[in-house]
PDB file of N, CA and C in Angstrom:
ATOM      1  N   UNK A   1      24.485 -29.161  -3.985  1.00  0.00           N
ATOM      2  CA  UNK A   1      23.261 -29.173  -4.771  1.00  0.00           C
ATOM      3  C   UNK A   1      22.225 -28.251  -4.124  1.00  0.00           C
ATOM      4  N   UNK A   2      21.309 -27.609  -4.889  1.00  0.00           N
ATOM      5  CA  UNK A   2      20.481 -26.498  -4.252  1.00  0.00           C
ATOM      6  C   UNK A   2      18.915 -27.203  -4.285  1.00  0.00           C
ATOM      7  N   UNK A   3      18.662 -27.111  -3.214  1.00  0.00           N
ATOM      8  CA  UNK A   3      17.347 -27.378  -2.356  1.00  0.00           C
ATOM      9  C   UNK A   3      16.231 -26.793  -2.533  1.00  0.00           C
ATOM     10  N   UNK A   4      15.411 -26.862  -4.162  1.00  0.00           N
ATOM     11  CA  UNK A   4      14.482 -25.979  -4.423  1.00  0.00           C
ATOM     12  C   UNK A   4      13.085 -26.245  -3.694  1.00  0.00           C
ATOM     13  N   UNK A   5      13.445 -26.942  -2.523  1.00  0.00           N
ATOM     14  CA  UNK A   5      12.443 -26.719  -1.893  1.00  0.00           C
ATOM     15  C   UNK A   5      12.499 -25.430  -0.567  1.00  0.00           C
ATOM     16  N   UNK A   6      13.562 -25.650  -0.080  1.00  0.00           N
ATOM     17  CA  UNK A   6      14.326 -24.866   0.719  1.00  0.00           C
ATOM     18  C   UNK A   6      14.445 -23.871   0.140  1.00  0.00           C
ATOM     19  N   UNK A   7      14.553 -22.966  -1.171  1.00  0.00           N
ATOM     20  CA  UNK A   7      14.727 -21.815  -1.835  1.00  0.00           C
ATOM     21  C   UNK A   7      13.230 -21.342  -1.776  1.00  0.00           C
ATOM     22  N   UNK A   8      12.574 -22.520  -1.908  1.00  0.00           N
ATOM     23  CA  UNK A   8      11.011 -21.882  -2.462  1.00  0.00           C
ATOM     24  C   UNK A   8      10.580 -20.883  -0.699  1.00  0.00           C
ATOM     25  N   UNK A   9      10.363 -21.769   0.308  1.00  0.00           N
ATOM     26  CA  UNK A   9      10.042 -21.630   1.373  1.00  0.00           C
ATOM     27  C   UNK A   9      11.527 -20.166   1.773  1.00  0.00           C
ATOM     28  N   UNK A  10      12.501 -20.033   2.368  1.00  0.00           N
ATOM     29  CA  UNK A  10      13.299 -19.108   2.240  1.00  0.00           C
ATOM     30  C   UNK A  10      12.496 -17.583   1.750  1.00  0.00           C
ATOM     31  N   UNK A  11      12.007 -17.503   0.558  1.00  0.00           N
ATOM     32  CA  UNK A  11      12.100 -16.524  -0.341  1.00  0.00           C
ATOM     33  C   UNK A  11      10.045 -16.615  -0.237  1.00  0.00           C
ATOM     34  N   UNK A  12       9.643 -17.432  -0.249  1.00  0.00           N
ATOM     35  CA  UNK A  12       7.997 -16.935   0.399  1.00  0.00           C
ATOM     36  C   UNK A  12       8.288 -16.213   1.696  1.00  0.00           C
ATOM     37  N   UNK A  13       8.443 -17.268   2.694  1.00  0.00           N
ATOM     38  CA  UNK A  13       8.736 -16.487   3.835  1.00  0.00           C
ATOM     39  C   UNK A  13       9.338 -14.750   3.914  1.00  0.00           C
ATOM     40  N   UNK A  14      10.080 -14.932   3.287  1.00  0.00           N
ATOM     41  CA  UNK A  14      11.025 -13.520   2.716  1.00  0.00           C
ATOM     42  C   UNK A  14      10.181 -12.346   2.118  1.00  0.00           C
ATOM     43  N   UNK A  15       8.921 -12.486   1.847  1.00  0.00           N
ATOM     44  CA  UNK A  15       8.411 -11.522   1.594  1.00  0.00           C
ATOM     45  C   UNK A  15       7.411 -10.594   2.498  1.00  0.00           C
ATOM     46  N   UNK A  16       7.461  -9.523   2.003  1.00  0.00           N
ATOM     47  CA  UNK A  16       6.847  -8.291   3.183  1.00  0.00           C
ATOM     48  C   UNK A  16       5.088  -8.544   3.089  1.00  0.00           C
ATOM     49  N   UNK A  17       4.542  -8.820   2.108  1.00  0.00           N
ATOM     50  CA  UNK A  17       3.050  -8.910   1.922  1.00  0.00           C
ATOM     51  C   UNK A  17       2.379 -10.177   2.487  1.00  0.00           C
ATOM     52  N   UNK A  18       1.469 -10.209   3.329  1.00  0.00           N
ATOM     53  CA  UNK A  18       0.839 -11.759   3.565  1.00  0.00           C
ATOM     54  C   UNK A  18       0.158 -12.770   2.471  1.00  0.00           C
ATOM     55  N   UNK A  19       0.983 -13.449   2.150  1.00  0.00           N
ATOM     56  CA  UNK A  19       0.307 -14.081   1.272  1.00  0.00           C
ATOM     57  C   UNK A  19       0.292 -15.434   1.762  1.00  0.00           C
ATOM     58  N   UNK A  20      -1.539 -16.221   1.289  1.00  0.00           N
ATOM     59  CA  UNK A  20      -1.439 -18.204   1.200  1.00  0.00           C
ATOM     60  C   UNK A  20      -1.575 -18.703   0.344  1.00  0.00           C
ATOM     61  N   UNK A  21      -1.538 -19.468   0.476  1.00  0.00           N
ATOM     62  CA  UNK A  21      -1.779 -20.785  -0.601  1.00  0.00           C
ATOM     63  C   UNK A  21      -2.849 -21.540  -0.021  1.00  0.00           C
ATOM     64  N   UNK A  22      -3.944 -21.207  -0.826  1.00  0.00           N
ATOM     65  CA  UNK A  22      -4.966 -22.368  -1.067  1.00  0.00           C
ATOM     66  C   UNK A  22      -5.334 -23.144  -1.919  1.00  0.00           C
ATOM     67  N   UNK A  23      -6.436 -23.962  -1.623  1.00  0.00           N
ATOM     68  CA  UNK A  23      -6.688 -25.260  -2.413  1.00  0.00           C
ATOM     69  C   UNK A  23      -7.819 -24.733  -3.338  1.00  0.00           C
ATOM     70  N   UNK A  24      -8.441 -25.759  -3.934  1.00  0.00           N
ATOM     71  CA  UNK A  24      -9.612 -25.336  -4.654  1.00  0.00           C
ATOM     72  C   UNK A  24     -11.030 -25.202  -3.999  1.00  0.00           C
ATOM     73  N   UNK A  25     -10.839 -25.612  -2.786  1.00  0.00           N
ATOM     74  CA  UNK A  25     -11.735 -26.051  -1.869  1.00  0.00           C
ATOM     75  C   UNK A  25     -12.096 -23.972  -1.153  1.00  0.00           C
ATOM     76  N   UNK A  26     -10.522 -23.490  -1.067  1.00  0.00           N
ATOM     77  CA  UNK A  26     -10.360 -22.633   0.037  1.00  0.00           C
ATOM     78  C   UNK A  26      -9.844 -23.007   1.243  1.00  0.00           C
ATOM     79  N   UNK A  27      -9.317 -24.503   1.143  1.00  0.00           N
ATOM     80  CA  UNK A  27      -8.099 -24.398   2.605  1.00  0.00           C
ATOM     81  C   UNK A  27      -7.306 -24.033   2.353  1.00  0.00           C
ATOM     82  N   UNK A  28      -6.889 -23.081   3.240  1.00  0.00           N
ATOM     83  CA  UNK A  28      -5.663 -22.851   3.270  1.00  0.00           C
ATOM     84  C   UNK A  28      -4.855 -23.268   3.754  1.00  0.00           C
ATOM     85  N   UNK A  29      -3.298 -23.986   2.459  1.00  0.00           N
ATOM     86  CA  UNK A  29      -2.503 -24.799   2.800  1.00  0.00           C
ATOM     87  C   UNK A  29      -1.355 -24.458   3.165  1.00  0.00           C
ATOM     88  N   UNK A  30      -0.948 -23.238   3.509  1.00  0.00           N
ATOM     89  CA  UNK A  30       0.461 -22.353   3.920  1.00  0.00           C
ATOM     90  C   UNK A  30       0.211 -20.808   3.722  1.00  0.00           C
ATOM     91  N   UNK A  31       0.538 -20.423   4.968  1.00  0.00           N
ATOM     92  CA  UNK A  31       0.868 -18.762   5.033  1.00  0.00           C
ATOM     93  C   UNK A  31       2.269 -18.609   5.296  1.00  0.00           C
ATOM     94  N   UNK A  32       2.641 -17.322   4.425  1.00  0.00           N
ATOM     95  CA  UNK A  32       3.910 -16.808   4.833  1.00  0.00           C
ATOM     96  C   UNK A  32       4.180 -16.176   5.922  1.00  0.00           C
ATOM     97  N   UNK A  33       5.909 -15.968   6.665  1.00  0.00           N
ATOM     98  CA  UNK A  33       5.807 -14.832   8.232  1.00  0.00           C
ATOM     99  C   UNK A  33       5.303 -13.814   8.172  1.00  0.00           C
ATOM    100  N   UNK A  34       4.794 -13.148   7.308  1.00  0.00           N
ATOM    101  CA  UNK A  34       3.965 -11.914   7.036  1.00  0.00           C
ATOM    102  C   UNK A  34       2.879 -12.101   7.864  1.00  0.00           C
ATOM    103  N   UNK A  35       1.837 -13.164   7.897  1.00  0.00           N
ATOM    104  CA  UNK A  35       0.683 -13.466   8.471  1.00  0.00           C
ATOM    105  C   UNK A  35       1.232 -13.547  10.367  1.00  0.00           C
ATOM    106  N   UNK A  36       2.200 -13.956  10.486  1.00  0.00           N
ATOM    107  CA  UNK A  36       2.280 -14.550  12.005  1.00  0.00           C
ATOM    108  C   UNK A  36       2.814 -13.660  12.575  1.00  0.00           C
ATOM    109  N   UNK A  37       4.085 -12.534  11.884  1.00  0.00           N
ATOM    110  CA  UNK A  37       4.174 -11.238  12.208  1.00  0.00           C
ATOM    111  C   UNK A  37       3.099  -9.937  12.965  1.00  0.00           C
ATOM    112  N   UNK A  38       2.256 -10.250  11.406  1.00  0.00           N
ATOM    113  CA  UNK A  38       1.478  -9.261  11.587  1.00  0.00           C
ATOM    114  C   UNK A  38      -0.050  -9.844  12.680  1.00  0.00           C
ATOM    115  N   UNK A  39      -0.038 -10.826  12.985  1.00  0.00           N
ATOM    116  CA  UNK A  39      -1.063 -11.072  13.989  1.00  0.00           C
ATOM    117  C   UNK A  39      -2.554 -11.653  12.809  1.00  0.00           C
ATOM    118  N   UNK A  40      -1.842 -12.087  11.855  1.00  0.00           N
ATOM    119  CA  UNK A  40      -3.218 -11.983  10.867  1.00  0.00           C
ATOM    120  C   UNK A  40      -3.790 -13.409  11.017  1.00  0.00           C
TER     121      UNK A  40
END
């Protein structure tokens, strides 16, 4: 059975651009390795 949580995370991570996810507030609730790579 496939783990669409595990696919989701996989394939964010997987991308070259830094991107997060925030709230409505502006916390930010997850950055991709793009951010921790790049020192951001």
């Amino acid at each position: 059975m496939v783990d669409k949580a595990q696919i989701h995370t996989q394939v964010f991570h997987s991308l070259n651009e830094q991107i997060a996810v925030i709230d409505s507030r502006g916390t930010i609730l997850e950055v991709n390795a793009a951010w921790v790579l790049r020192g951001g």
